[in-house]
N, C-alpha and C. Protein backbone atom coordinates (compact mmCIF):
# COMPACT_ATOMS: atom_id res chain seq x y z
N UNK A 1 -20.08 153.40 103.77
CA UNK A 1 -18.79 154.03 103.53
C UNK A 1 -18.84 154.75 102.19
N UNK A 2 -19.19 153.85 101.43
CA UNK A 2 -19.14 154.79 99.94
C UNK A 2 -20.55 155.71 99.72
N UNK A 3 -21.49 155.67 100.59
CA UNK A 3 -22.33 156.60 100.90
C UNK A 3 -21.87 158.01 101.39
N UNK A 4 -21.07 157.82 102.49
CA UNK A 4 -20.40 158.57 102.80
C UNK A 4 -19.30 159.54 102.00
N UNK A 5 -18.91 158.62 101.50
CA UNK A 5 -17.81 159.40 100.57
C UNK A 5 -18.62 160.08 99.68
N UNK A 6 -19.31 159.69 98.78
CA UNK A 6 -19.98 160.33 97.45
C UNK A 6 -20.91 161.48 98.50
N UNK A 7 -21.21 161.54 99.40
CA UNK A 7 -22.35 162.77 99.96
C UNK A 7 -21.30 163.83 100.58
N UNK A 8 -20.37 164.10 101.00
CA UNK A 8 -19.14 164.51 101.75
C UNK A 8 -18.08 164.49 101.34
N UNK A 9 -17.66 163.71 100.32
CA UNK A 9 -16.27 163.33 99.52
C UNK A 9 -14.65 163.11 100.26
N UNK A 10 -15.39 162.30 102.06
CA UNK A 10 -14.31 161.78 102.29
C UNK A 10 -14.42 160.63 102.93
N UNK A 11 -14.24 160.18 104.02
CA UNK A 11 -14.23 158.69 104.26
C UNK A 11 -13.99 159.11 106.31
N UNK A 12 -15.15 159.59 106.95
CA UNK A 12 -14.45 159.78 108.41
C UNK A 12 -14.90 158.67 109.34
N UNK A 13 -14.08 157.77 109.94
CA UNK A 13 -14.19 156.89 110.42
C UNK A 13 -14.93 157.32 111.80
N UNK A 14 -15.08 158.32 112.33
CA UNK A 14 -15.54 158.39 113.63
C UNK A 14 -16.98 158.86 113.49
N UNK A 15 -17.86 159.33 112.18
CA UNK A 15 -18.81 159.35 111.78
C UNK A 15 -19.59 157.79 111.21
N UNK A 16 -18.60 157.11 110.76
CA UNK A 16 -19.33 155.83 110.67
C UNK A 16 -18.93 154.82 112.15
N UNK A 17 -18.27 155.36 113.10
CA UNK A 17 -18.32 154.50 114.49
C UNK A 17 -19.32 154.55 115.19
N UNK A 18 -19.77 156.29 115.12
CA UNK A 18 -20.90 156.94 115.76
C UNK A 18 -22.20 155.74 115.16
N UNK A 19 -22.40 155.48 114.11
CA UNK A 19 -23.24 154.95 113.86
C UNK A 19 -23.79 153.25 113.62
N UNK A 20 -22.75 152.80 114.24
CA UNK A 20 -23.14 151.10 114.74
C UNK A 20 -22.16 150.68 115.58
N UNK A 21 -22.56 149.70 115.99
CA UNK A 21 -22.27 149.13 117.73
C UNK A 21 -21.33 147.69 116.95
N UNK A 22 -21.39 146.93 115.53
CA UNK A 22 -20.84 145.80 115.47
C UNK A 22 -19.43 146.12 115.52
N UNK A 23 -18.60 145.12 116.49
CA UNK A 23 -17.38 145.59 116.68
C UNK A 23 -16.06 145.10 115.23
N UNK A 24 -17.04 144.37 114.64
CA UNK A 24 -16.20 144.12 113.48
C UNK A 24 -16.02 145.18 112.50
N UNK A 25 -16.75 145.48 112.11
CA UNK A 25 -17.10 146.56 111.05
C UNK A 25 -16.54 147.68 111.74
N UNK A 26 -16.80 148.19 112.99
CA UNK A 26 -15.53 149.19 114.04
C UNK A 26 -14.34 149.54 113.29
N UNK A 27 -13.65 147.81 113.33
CA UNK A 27 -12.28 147.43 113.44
C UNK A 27 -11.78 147.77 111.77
N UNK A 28 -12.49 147.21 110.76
CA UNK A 28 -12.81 147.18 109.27
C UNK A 28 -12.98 148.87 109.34
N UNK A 29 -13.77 149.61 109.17
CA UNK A 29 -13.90 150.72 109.24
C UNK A 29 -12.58 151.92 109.49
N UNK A 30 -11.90 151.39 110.51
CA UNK A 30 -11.04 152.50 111.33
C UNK A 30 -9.73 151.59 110.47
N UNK A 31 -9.63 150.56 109.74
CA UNK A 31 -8.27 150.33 109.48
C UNK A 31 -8.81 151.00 107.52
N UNK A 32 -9.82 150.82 106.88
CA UNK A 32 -10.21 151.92 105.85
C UNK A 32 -9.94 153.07 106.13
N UNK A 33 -10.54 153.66 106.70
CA UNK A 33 -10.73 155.13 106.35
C UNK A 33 -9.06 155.74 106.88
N UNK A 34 -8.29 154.44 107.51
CA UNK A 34 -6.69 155.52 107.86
C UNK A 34 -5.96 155.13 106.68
N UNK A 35 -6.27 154.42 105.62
CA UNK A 35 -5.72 154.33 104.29
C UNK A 35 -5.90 155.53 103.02
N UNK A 36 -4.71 156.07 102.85
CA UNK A 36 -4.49 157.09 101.33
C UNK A 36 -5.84 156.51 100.69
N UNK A 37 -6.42 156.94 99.79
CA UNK A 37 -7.28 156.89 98.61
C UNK A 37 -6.92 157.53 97.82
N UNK A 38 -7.29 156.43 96.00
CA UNK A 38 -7.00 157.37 94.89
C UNK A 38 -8.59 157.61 94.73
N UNK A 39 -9.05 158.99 94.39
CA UNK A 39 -9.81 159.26 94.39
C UNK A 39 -10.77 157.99 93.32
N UNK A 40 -10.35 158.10 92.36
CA UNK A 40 -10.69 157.14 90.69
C UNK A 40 -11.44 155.83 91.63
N UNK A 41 -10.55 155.35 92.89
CA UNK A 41 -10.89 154.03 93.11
C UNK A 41 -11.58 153.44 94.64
N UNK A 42 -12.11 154.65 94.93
CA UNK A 42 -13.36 154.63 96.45
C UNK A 42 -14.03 153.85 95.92
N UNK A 43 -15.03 153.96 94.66
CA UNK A 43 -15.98 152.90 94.29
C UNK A 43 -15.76 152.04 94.33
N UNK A 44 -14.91 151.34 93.47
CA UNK A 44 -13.97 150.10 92.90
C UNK A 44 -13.88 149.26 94.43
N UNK A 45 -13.12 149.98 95.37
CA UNK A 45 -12.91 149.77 96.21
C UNK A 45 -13.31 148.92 96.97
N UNK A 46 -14.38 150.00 97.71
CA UNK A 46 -15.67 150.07 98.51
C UNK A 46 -16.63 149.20 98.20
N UNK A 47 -16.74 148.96 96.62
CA UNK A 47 -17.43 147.75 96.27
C UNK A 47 -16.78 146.40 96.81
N UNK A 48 -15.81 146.30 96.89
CA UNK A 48 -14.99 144.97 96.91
C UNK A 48 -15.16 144.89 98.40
N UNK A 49 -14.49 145.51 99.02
CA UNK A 49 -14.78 145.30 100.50
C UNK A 49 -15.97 145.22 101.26
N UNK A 50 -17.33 145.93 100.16
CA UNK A 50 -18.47 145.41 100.62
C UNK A 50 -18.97 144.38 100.38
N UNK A 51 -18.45 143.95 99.55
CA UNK A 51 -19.18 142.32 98.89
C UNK A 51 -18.62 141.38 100.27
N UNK A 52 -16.88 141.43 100.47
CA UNK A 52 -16.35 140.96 101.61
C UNK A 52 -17.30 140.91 102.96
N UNK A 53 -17.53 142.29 103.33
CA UNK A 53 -18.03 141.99 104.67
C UNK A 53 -19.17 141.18 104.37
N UNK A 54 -20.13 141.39 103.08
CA UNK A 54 -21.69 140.67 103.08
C UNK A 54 -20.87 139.11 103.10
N UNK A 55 -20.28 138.54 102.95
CA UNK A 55 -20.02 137.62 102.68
C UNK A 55 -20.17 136.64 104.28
N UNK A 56 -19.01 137.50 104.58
CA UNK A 56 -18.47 137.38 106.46
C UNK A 56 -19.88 137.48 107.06
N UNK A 57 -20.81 138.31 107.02
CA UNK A 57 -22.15 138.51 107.20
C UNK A 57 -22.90 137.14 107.64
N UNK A 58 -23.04 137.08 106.02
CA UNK A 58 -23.67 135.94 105.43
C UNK A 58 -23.46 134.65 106.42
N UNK A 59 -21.90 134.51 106.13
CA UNK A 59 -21.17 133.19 106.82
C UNK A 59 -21.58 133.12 108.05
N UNK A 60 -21.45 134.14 108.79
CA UNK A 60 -21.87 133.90 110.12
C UNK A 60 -23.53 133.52 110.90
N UNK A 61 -24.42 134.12 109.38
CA UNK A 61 -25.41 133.64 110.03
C UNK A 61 -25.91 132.39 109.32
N UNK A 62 -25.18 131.76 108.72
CA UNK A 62 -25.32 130.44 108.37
C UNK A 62 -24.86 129.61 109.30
N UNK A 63 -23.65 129.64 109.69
CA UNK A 63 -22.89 129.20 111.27
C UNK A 63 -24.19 129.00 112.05
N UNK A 64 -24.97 130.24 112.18
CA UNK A 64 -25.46 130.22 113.96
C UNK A 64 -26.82 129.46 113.43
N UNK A 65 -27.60 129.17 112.15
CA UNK A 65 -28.70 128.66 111.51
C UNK A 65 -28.36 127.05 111.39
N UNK A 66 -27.04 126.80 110.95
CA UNK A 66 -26.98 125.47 111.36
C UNK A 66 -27.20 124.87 112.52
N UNK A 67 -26.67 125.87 113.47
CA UNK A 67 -26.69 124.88 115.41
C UNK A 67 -28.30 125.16 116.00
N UNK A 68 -28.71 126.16 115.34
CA UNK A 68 -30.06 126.17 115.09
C UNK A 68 -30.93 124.73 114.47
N UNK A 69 -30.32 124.36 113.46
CA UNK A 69 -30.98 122.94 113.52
C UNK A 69 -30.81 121.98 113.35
N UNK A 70 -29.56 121.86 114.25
CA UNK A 70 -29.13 120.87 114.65
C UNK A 70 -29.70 120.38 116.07
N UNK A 71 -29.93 121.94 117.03
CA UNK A 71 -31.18 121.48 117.99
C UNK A 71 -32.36 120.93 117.55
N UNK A 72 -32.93 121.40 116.66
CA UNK A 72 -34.44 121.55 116.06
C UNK A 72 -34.06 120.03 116.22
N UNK A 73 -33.33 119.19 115.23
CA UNK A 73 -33.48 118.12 114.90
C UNK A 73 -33.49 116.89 116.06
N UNK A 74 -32.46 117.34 116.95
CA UNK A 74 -32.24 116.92 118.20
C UNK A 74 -33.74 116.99 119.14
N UNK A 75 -34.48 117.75 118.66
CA UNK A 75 -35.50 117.82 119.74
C UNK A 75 -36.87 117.36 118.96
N UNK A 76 -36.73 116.93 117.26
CA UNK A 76 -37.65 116.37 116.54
C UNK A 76 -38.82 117.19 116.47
N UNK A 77 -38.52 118.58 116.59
CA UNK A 77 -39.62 119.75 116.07
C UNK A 77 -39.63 120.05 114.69
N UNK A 78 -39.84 119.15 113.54
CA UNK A 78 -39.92 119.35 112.31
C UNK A 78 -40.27 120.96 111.40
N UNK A 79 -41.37 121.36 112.61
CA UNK A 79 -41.74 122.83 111.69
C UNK A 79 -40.36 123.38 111.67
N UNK A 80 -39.69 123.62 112.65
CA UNK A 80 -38.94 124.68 113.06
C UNK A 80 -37.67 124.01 112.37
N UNK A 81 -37.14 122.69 112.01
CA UNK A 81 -36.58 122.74 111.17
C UNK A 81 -36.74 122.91 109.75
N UNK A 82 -37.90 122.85 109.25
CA UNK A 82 -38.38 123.52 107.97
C UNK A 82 -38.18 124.98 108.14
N UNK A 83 -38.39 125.75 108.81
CA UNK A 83 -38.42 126.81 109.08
C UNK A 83 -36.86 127.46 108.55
N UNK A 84 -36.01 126.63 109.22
CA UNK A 84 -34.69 127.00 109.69
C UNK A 84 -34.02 126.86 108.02
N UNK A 85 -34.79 125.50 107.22
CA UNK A 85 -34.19 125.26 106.25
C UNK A 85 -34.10 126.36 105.38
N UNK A 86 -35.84 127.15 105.08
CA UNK A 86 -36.03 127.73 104.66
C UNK A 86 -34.86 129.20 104.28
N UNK A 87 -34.56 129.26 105.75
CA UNK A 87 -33.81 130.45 106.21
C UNK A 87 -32.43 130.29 105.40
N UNK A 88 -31.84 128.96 105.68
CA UNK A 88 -31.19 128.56 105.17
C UNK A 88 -30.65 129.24 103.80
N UNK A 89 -31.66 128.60 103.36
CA UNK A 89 -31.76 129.32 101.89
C UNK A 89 -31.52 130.69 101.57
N UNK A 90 -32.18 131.87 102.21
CA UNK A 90 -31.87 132.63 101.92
C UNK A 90 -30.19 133.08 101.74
N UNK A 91 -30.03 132.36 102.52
CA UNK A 91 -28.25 132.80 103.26
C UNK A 91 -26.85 132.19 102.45
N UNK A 92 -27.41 131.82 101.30
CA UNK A 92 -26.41 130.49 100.21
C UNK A 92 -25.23 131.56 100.18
């Protein structure tokens, strides 16, 4: 989004729909870009709401890494819960 803006200097929601399929970011996207902007505060902004979605991101693939090994553990495949832990990690 703020790619967008700084290369084009506006914010068109049907140019960033064109370009991904997640229906969240869709929804996030099309309720941005039908909001006024002060020019001063796209960055400001855009930063904040990107940290948000990484967050939501994040969260979700920690969600699906836990039931991930919670099988692992259930099925006493140790690598693959090392594995998973590992992953884990990245995702704090």
């Amino acid at each position: 989004i703020a790619t967008q803006y700084q290369s084009i200097g506006d914010i068109n929601a049907q140019r960033l729909l064109d370009n991904n399929s997640d229906t969240a970011f869709i929804s996030l996207v099309t309720e941005l870009a039908s909001k006024e902007w002060e020019k001063e505060l796209v960055d400001f902004e855009m930063g904040n709401y990107l940290k948000e979605i990484s967050e939501k991101k994040r969260k979700k693939i920690r969600e699906k890494l836990l039931v991930e090994l919670e099988q692992a553990q259930n099925n006493k495949d140790e690598s693959e819960e090392l594995r998973i832990i590992a992953e884990l990690k990245l995702f704090r």
